[in-house]
Protein backbone atom coordinates (compact mmCIF):
# COMPACT_ATOMS: atom_id res chain seq x y z
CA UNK A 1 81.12 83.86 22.78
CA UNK A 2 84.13 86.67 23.37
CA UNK A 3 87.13 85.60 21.42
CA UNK A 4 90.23 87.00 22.68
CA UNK A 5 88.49 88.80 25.40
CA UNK A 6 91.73 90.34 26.94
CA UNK A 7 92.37 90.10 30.91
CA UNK A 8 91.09 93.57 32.07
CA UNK A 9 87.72 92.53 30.35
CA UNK A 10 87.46 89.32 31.15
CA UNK A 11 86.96 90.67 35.10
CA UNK A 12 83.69 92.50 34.18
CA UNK A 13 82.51 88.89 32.68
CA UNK A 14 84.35 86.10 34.77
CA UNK A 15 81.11 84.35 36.52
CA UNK A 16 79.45 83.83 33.11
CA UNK A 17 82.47 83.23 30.62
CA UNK A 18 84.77 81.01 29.88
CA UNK A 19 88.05 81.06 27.92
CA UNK A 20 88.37 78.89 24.67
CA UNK A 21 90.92 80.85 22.84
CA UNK A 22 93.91 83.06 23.50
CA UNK A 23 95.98 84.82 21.07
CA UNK A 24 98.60 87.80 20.97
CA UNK A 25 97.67 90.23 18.49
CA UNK A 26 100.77 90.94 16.30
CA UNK A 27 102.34 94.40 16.36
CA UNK A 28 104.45 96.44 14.00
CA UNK A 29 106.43 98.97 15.82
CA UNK A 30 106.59 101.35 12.60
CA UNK A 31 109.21 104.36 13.61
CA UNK A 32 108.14 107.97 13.48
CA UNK A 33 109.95 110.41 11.40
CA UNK A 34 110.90 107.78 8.49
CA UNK A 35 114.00 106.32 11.17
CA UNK A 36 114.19 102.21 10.44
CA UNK A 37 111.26 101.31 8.41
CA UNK A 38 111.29 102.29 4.74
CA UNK A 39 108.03 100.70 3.15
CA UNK A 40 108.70 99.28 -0.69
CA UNK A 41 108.70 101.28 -4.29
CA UNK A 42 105.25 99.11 -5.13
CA UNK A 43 103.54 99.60 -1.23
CA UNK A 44 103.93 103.63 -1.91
CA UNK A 45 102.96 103.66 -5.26
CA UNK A 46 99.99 101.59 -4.22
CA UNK A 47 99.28 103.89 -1.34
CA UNK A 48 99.67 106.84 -3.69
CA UNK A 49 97.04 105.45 -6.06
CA UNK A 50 94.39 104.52 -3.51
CA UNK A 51 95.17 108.06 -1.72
CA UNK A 52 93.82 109.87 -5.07
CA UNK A 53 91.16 107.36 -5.80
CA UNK A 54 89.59 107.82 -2.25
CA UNK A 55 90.41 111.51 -2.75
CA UNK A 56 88.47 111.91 -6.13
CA UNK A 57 85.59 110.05 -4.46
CA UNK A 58 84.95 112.28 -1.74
CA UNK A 59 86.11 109.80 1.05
CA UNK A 60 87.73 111.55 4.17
CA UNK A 61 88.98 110.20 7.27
CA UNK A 62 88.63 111.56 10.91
CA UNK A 63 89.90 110.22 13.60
CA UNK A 64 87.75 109.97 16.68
CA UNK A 65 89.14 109.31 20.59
CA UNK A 66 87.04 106.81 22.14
CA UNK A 67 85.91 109.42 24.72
CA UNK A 68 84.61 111.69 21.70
CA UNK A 69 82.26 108.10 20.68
CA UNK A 70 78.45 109.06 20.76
CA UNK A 71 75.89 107.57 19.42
CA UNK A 72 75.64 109.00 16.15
CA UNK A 73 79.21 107.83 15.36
CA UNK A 74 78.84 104.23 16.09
CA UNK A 75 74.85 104.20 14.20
CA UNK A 76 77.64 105.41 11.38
CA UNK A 77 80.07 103.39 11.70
CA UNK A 78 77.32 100.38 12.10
CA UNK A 79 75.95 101.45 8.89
CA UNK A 80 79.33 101.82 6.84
CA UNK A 81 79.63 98.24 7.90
CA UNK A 82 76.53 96.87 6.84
CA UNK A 83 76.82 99.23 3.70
CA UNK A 84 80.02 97.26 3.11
CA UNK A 85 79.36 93.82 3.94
CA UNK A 86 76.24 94.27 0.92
CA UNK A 87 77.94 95.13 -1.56
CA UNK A 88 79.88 92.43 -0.95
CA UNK A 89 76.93 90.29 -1.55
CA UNK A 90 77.30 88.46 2.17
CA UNK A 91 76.62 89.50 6.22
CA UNK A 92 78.31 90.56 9.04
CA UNK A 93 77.56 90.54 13.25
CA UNK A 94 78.15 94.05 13.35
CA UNK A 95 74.51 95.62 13.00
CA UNK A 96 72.43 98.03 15.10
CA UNK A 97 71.45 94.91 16.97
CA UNK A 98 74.81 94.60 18.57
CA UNK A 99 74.80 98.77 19.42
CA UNK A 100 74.65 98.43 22.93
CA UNK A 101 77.72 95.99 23.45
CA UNK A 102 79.84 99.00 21.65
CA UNK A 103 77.95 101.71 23.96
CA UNK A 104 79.32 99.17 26.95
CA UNK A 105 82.97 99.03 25.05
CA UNK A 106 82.92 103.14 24.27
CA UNK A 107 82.08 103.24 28.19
């Protein structure tokens, strides 16, 4: 079952799918340059104390186009997950089972 499979998708699936659900994902339209949206005294203290925590523990973050996806970023990204979902003591879909539907999506 594809939940919220949007309309371009949906063509590459239509004689074996059906649609159950449909829902708009919300957006935020958040202004570049700090023009219209000023985010709270508590939100950017709290993003200034998860920005050193992350910091002092070595975390960095890379963004990656989805034409720069190869396989040994998404065997990463499947094992973050798992990594993730364990230490929260439960299980998640996304495993190194499912690796070939995101090859399909990164194509």
């Amino acid at each position: 079952m594809l939940r919220n499979l949007n309309s371009e998708m949906s063509n590459d699936v239509a004689g074996v799918s059906r649609s159950v659900h449909r829902a708009a994902c919300p957006l935020l339209d958040i202004p570049v340059g700090g023009t219209g949206f000023v985010p709270s005294v508590s939100f950017r203290r709290q993003l200034t104390v998860r920005k050193r925590k992350l910091k002092k523990a070595g975390v960095t973050f890379k963004w990656v186009a989805p034409q720069e996806m190869d396989e040994h970023v998404l065997k990463s990204q499947a094992s973050l997950h798992q990594a993730c979902w364990r230490t929260k003591a439960t299980s998640s879909n996304f495993t190194v089972d499912q690796l070939d539907l995101h090859r399909k999506l990164v194509e």
